[in-house]
C-alpha atoms as a PDB file:
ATOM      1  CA  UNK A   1     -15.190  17.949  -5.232  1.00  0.00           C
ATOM      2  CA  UNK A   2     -11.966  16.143  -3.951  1.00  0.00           C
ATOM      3  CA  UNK A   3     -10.651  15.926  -0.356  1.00  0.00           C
ATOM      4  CA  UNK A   4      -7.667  14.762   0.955  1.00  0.00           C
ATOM      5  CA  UNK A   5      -5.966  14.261   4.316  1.00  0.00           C
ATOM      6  CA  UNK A   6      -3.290  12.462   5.609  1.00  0.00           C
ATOM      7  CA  UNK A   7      -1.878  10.367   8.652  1.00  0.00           C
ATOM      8  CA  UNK A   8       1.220   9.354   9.599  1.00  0.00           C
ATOM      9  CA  UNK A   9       1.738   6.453  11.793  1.00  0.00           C
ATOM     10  CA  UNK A  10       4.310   3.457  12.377  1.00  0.00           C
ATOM     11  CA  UNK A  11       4.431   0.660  15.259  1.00  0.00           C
ATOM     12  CA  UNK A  12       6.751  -1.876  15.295  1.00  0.00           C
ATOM     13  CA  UNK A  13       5.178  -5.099  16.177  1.00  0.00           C
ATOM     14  CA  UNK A  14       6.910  -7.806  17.426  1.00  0.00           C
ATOM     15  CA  UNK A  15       9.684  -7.400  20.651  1.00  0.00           C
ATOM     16  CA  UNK A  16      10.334  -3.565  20.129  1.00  0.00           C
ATOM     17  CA  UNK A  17      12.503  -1.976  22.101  1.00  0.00           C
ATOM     18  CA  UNK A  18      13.551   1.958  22.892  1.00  0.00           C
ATOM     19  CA  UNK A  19      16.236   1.553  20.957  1.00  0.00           C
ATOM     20  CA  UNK A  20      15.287  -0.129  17.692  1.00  0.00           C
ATOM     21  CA  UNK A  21      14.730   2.913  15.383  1.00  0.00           C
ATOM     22  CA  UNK A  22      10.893   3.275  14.530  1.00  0.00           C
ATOM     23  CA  UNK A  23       9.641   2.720  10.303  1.00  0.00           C
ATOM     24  CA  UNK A  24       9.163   5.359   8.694  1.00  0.00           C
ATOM     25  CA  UNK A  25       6.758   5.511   5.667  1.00  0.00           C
ATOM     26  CA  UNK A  26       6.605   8.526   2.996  1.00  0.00           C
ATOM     27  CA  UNK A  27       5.456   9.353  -0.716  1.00  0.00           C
ATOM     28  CA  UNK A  28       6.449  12.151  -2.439  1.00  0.00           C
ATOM     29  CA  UNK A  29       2.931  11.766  -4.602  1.00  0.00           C
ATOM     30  CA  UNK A  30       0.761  11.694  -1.697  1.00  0.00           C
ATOM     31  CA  UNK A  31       1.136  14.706   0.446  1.00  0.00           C
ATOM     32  CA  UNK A  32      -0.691  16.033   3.853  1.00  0.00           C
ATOM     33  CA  UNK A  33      -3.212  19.064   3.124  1.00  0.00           C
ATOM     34  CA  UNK A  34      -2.726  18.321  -0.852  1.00  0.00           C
ATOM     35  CA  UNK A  35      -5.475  17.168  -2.807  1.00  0.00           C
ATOM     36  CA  UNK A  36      -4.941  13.437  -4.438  1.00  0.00           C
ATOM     37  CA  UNK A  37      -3.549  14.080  -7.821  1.00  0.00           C
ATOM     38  CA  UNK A  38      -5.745  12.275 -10.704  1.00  0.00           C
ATOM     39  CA  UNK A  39      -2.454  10.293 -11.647  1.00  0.00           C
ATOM     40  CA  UNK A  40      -3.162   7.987  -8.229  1.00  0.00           C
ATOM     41  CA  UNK A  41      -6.724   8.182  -8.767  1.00  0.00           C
ATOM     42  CA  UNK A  42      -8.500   4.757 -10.438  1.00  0.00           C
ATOM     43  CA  UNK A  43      -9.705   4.955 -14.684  1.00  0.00           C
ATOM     44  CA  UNK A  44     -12.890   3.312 -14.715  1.00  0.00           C
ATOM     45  CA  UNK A  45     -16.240   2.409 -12.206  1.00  0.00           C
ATOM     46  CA  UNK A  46     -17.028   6.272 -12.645  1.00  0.00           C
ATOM     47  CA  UNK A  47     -13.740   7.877 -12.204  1.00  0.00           C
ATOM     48  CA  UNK A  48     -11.277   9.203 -14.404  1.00  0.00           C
ATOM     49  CA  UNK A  49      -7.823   9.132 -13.243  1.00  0.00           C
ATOM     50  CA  UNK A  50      -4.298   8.042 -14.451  1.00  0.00           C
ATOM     51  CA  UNK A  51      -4.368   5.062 -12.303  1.00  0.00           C
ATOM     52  CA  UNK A  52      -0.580   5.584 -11.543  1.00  0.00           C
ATOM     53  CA  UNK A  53       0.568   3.760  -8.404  1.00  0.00           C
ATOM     54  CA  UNK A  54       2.434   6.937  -6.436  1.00  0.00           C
ATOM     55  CA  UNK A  55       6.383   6.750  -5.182  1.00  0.00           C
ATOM     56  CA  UNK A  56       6.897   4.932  -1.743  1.00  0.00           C
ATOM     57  CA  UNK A  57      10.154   5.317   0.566  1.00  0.00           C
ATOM     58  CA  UNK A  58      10.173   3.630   3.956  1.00  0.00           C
ATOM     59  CA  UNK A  59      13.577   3.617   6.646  1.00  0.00           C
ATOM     60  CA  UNK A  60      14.250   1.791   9.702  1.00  0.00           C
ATOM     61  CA  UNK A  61      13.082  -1.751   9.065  1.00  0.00           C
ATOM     62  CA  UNK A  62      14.404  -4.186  12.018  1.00  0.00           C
ATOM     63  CA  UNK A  63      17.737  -5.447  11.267  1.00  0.00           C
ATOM     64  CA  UNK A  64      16.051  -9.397  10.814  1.00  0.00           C
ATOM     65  CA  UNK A  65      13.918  -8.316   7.936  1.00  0.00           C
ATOM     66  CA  UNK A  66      14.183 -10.409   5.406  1.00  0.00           C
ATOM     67  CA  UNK A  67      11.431  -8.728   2.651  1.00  0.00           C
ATOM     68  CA  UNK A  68       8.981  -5.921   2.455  1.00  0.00           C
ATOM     69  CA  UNK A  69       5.232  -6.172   1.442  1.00  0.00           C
ATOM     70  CA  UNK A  70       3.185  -2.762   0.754  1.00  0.00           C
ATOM     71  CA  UNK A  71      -1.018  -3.008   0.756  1.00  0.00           C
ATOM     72  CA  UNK A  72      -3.654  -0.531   0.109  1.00  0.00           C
ATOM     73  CA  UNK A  73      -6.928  -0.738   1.623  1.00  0.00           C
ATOM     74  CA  UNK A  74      -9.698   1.682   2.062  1.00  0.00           C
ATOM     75  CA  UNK A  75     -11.570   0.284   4.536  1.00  0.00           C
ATOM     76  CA  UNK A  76     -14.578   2.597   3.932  1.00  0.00           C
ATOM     77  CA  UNK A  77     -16.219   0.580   0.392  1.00  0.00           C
ATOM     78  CA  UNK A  78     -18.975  -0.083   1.047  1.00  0.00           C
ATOM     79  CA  UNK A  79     -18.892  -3.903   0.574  1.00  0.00           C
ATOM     80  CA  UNK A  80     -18.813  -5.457   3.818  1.00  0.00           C
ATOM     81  CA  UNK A  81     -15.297  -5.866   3.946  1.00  0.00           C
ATOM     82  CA  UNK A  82     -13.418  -3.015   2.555  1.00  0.00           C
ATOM     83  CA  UNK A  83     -11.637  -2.548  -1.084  1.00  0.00           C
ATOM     84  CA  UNK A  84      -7.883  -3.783  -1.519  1.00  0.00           C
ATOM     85  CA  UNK A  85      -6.182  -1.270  -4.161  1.00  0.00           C
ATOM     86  CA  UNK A  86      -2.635  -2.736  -3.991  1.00  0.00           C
ATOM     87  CA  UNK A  87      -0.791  -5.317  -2.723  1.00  0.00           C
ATOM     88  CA  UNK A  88       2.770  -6.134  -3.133  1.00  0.00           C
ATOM     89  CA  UNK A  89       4.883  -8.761  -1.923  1.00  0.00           C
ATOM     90  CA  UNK A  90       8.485 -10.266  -2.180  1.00  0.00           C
ATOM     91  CA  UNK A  91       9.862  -7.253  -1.761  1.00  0.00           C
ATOM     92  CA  UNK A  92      13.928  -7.565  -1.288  1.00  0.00           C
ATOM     93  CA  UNK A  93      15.425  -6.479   2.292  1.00  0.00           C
ATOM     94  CA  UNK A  94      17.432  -4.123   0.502  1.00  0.00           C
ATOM     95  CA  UNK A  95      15.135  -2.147  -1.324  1.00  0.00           C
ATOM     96  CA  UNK A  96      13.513   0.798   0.180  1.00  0.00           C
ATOM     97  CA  UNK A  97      11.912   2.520  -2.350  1.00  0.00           C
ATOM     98  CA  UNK A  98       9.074   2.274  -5.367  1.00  0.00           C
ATOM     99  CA  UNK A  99       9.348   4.361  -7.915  1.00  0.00           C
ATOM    100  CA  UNK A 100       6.130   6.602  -9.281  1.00  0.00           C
ATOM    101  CA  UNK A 101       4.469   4.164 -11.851  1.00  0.00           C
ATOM    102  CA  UNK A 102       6.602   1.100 -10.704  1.00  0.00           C
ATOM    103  CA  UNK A 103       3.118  -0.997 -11.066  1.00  0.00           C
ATOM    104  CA  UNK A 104       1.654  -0.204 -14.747  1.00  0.00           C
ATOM    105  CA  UNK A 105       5.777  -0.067 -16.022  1.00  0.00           C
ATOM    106  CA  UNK A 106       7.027  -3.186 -14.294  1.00  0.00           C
ATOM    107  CA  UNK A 107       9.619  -1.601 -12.455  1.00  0.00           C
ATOM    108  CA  UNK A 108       9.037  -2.623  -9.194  1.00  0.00           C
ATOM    109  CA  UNK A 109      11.794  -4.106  -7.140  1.00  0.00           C
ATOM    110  CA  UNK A 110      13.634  -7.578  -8.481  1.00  0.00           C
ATOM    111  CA  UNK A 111      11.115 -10.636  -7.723  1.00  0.00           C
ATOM    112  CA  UNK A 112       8.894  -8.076  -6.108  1.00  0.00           C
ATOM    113  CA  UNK A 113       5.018  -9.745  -7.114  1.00  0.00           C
ATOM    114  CA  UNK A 114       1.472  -7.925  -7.120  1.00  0.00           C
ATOM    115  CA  UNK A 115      -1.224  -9.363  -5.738  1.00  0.00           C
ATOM    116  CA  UNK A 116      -4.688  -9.390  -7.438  1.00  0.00           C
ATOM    117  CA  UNK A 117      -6.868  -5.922  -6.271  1.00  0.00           C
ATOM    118  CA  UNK A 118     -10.760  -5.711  -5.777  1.00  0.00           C
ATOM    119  CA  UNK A 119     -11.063  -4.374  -9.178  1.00  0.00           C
ATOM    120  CA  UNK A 120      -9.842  -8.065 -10.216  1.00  0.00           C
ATOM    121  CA  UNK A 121      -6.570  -7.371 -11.796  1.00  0.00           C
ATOM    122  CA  UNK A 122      -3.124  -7.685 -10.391  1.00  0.00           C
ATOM    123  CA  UNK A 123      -1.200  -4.572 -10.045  1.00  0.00           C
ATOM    124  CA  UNK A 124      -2.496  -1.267  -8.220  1.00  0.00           C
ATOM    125  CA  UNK A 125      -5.710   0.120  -8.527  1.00  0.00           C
ATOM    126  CA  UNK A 126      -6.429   3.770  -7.427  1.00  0.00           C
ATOM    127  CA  UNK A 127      -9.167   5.757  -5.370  1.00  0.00           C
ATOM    128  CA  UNK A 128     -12.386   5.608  -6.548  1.00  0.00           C
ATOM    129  CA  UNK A 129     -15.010   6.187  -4.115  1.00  0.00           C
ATOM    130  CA  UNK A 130     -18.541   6.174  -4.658  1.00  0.00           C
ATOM    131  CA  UNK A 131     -20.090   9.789  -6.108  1.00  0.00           C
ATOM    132  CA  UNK A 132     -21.524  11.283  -2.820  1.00  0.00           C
ATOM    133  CA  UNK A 133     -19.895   9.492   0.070  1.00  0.00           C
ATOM    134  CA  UNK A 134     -18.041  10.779   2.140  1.00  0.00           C
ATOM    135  CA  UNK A 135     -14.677  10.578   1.687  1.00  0.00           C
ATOM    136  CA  UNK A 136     -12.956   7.400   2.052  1.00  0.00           C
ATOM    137  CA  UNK A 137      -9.878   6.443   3.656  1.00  0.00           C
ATOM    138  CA  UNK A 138      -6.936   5.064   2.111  1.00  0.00           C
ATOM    139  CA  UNK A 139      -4.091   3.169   3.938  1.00  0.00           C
ATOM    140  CA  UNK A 140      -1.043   2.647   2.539  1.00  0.00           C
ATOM    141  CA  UNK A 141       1.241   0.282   4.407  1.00  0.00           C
ATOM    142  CA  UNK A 142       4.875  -1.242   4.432  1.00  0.00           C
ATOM    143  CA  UNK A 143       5.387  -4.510   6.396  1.00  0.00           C
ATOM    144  CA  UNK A 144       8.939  -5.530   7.460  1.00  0.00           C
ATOM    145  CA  UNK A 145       8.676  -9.718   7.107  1.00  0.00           C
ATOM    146  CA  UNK A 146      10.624 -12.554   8.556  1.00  0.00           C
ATOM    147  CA  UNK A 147      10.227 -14.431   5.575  1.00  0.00           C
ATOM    148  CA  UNK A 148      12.711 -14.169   1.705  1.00  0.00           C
ATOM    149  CA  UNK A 149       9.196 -15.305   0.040  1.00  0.00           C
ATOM    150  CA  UNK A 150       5.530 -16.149  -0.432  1.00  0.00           C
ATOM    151  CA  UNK A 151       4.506 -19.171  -1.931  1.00  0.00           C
ATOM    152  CA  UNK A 152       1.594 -17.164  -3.616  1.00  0.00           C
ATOM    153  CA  UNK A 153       1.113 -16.379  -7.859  1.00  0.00           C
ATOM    154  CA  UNK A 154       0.035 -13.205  -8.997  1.00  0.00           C
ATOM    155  CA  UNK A 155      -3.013 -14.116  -8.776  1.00  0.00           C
ATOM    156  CA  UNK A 156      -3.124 -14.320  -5.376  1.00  0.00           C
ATOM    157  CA  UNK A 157      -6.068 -12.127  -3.870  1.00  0.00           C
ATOM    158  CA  UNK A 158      -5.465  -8.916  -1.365  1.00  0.00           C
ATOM    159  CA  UNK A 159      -6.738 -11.464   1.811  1.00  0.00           C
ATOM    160  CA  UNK A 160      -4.746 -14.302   1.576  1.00  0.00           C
ATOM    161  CA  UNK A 161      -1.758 -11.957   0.879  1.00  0.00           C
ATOM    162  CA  UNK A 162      -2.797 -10.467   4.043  1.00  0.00           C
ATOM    163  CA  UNK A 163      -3.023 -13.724   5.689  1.00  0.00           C
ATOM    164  CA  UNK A 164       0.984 -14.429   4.860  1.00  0.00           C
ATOM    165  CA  UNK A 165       1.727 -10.606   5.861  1.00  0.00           C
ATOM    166  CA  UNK A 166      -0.270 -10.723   9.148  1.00  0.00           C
ATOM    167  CA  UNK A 167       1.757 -14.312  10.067  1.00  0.00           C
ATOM    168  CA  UNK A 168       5.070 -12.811   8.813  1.00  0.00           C
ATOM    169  CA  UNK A 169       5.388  -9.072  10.278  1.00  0.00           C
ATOM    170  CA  UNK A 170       7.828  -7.958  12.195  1.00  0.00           C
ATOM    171  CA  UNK A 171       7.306  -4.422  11.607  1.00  0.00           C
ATOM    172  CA  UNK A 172       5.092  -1.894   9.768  1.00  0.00           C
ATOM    173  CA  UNK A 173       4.329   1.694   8.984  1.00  0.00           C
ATOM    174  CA  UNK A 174       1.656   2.951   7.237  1.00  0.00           C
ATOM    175  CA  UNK A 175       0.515   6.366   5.749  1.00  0.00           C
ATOM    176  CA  UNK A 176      -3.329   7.277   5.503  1.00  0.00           C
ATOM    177  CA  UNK A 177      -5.903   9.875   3.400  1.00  0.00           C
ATOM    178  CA  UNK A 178      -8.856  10.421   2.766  1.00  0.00           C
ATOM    179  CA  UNK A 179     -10.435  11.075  -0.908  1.00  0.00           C
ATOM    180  CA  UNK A 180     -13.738  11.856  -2.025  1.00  0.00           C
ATOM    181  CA  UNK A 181     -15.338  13.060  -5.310  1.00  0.00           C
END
C-alpha cells in the first residue's frame, strides 16, 4: 500500500522584506492527495520503480541569485541521519525549470552537476522506504545561492553539498510528501 501527501512551504532566508516576492516551488509529477507514481519511485533495495527524477519549476528567486541547487532528503531512514535522494548544484540563475527525467537523460540545465545520493551513485535516486514503516517524508528543495559555482566533482556526497548550500542561500522553497509501501 502507497501513501502520499504533500506540503507546500517557502521562506526566504537572508534580509527579506514585504516586498521581495516569496519562491515558489512546484512539480507537475508530484501532486497533493495523488499517490507517488512508480516512475519517481527508486529500482532496487526492495522496490520497483522507474527511478525517474519528476519535473521541478520554481519563481521568485531574489534578484542577487546567482545559481540554483535542488536536494532531496527524507529525513525519516532510518540511519541516524536521514537518506539524500538528489542533489543538484550549479544550477544557472536563469533557469527555472527541470524537465521530467532531466537526471537519468542528462538534460539538466547547462553546467548544472549531481551530487552523489545515499544509494552511492550520482544522479537522483527515488523513494524507497522500508516495507512496513510508516511512511516517510520526502523534501524536495530549491535554494537561491549567492555563488556562479561549487568547487565540488560529481562525486561530491549529499552533506558536503549541503555544507556549500547552507553557507550560500539566500533563498529557498521546498515541497514535501510522504510515501510508504
Amino acid at each position: 500500500m502507497r501513501f502520499i501527501t504533500a506540503v507546500l512551504f517557502a521562506a526566504s532566508v537572508f534580509g527579506a522584506t514585504a516586498a521581495q516576492a516569496e519562491m515558489k516551488f512546484t512539480s507537475k509529477d508530484l501532486a497533493a492527495g495523488k499517490s507517488m507514481a512508480d516512475a519517481q519511485v527508486f529500482n532496487s533495495f526492495g522496490c520497483a520503480g522507474e527511478n525517474i527524477s519528476p519535473e521541478l519549476t520554481w519563481s521568485g528567486a531574489p534578484e542577487a541569485t546567482k545559481s540554483f541547487a535542488i536536494m532531496a532528503y527524507d529525513p525519516d531512514a532510518p540511519t541516524g541521519s536521514g537518506w539524500w535522494h538528489w542533489s543538484v548544484f550549479n544550477i544557472p540563475a536563469d533557469a527555472s525549470k527541470v524537465a521530467t527525467g532531466a537526471s537519468g537523460d542528462k538534460k539538466l540545465p547547462a553546467g548544472a552537476v549531481e551530487g552523489r545520493t545515499d544509494f552511492g551513485m550520482s544522479g537522483y535516486g527515488g523513494a524507497c522506504p522500508p516495507a512496513g514503516d510508516q511512511p516517510h517524508h520526502y523534501q524536495f528543495t530549491v535554494y537561491a545561492l549567492s555563488v556562479d559555482k561549487f568547487p565540488l566533482p560529481e562525486t561530491a556526497p549529499a552533506a558536503m553539498v549541503g555544507f556549500y548550500v547552507r553557507a550560500n542561500t539566500l533563498a529557498k522553497a521546498s515541497v514535501e510528501f510522504t510515501y510508504g509501501r
